[in-house]
Protein backbone atom coordinates (compact mmCIF):
# COMPACT_ATOMS: atom_id res chain seq x y z
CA UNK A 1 33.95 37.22 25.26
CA UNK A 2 30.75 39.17 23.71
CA UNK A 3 33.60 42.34 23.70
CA UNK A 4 36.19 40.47 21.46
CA UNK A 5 35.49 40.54 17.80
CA UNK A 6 36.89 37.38 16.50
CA UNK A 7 38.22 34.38 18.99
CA UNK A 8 39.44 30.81 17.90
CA UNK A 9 36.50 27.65 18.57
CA UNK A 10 38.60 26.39 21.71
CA UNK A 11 38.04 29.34 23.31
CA UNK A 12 34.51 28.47 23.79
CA UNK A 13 34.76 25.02 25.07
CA UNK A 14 33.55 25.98 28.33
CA UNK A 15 30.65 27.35 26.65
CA UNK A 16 27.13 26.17 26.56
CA UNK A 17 26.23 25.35 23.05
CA UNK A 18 22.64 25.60 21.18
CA UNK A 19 22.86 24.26 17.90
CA UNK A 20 20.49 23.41 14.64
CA UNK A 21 19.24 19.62 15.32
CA UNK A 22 21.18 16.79 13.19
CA UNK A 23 18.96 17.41 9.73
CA UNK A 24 20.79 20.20 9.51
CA UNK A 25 24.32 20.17 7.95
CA UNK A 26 25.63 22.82 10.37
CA UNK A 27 25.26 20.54 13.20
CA UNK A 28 28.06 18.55 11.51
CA UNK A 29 29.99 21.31 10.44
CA UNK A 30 30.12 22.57 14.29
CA UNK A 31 30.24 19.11 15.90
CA UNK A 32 33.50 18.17 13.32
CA UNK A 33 35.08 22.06 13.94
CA UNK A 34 34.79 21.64 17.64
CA UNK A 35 36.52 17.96 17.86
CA UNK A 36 39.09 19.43 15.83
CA UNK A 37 39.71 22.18 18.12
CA UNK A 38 39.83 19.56 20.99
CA UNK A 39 36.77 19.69 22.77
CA UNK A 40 33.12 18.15 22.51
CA UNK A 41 30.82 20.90 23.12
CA UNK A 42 28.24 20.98 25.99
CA UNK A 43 24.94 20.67 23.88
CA UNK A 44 21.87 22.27 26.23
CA UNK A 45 19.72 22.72 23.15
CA UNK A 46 19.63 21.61 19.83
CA UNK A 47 16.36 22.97 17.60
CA UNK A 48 15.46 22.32 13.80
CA UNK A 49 13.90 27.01 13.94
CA UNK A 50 16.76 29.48 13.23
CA UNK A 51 14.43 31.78 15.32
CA UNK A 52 14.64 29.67 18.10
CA UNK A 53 18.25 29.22 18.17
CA UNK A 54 19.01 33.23 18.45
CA UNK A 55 16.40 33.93 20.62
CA UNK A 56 17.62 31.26 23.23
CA UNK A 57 21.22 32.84 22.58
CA UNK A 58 19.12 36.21 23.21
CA UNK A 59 17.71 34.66 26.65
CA UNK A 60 21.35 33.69 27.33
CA UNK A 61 20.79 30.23 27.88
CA UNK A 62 24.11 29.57 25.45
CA UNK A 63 25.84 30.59 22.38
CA UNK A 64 25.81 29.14 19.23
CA UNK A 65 27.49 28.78 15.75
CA UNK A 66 25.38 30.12 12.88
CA UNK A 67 25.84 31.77 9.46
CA UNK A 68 26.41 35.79 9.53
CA UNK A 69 23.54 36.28 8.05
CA UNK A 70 21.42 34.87 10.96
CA UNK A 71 23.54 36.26 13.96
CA UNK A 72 22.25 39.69 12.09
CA UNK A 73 18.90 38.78 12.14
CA UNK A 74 19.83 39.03 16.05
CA UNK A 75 22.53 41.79 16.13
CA UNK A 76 20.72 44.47 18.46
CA UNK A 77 20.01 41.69 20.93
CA UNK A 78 23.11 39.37 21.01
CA UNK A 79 27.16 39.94 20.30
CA UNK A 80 28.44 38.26 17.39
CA UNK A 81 32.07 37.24 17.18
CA UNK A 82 33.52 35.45 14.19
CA UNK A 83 35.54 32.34 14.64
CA UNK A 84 38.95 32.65 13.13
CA UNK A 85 40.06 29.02 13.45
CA UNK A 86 39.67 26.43 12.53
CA UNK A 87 38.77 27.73 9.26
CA UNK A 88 35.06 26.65 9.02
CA UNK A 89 34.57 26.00 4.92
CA UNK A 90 30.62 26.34 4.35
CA UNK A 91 29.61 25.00 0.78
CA UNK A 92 26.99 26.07 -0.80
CA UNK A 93 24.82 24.13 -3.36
CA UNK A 94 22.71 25.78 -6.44
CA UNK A 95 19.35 24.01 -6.96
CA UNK A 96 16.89 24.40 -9.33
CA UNK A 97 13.85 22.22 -10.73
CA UNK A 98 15.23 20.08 -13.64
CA UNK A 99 12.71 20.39 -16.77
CA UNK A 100 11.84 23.38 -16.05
CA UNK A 101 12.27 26.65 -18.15
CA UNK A 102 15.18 28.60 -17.24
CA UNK A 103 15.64 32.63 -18.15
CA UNK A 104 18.37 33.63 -19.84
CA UNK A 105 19.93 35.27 -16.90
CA UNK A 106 19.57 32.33 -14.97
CA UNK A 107 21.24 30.01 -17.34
CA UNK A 108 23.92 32.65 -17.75
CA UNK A 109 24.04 32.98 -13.33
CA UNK A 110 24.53 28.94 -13.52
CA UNK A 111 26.89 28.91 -16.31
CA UNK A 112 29.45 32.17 -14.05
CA UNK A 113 28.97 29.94 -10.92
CA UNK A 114 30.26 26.67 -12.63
CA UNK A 115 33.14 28.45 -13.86
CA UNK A 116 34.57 29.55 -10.84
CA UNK A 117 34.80 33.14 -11.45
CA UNK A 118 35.47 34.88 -8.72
């Protein structure tokens, strides 16, 4: 697998899994992407530390599902393969204290992102 660079979810049912602990939307997101690929994944390890995650992946106790940015964090020590289906949507949120004094450029950021632009 770690020489492929993409492979669809079911191809890792036989996989172990490490995944975020259930505060963590992501569990969901992989639990629901991994029923609807037809398999419940084997969960060995489930932590609430992004650090812990990739270096358990690093140790080769499993894989797991994470963002890009986070399989970098680990790139000269694991292989990272992107899943090409199902399509996993990841939404993001914009938060910011209400009350509070916002920049211009801020305002202007918040005003772009609720627009849609692309």
């Amino acid at each position: 697998m770690s020489e492929r660079k993409s492979a669809f979810l079911s191809d890792l049912k036989e996989e172990a899994f490490i995944l975020f602990t259930e505060e963590y939307i992501l569990h969901d997101v992989v639990m629901k992407a991994c029923l609807q690929s037809g398999f419940e994944p084997n969960l060995v390890y489930k932590s609430s530390l992004w650090d812990i995650v990739g270096e358990m992946v690093a140790a080769q106790f499993g894989i797991s599902i994470v963002p890009k940015s986070v399989a970098n964090r680990f790139k000269d020590q694991v292989s990272i393969v992107a899943i090409t289906s199902p399509q996993v949507d990841w939404e993001l949120a914009l938060i910011f204290k209400k009350n509070k004094y916002l920049s211009y450029a801020v305002r202007e950021f918040i005003t772009y992102i609720q627009e849609g632009k692309p």
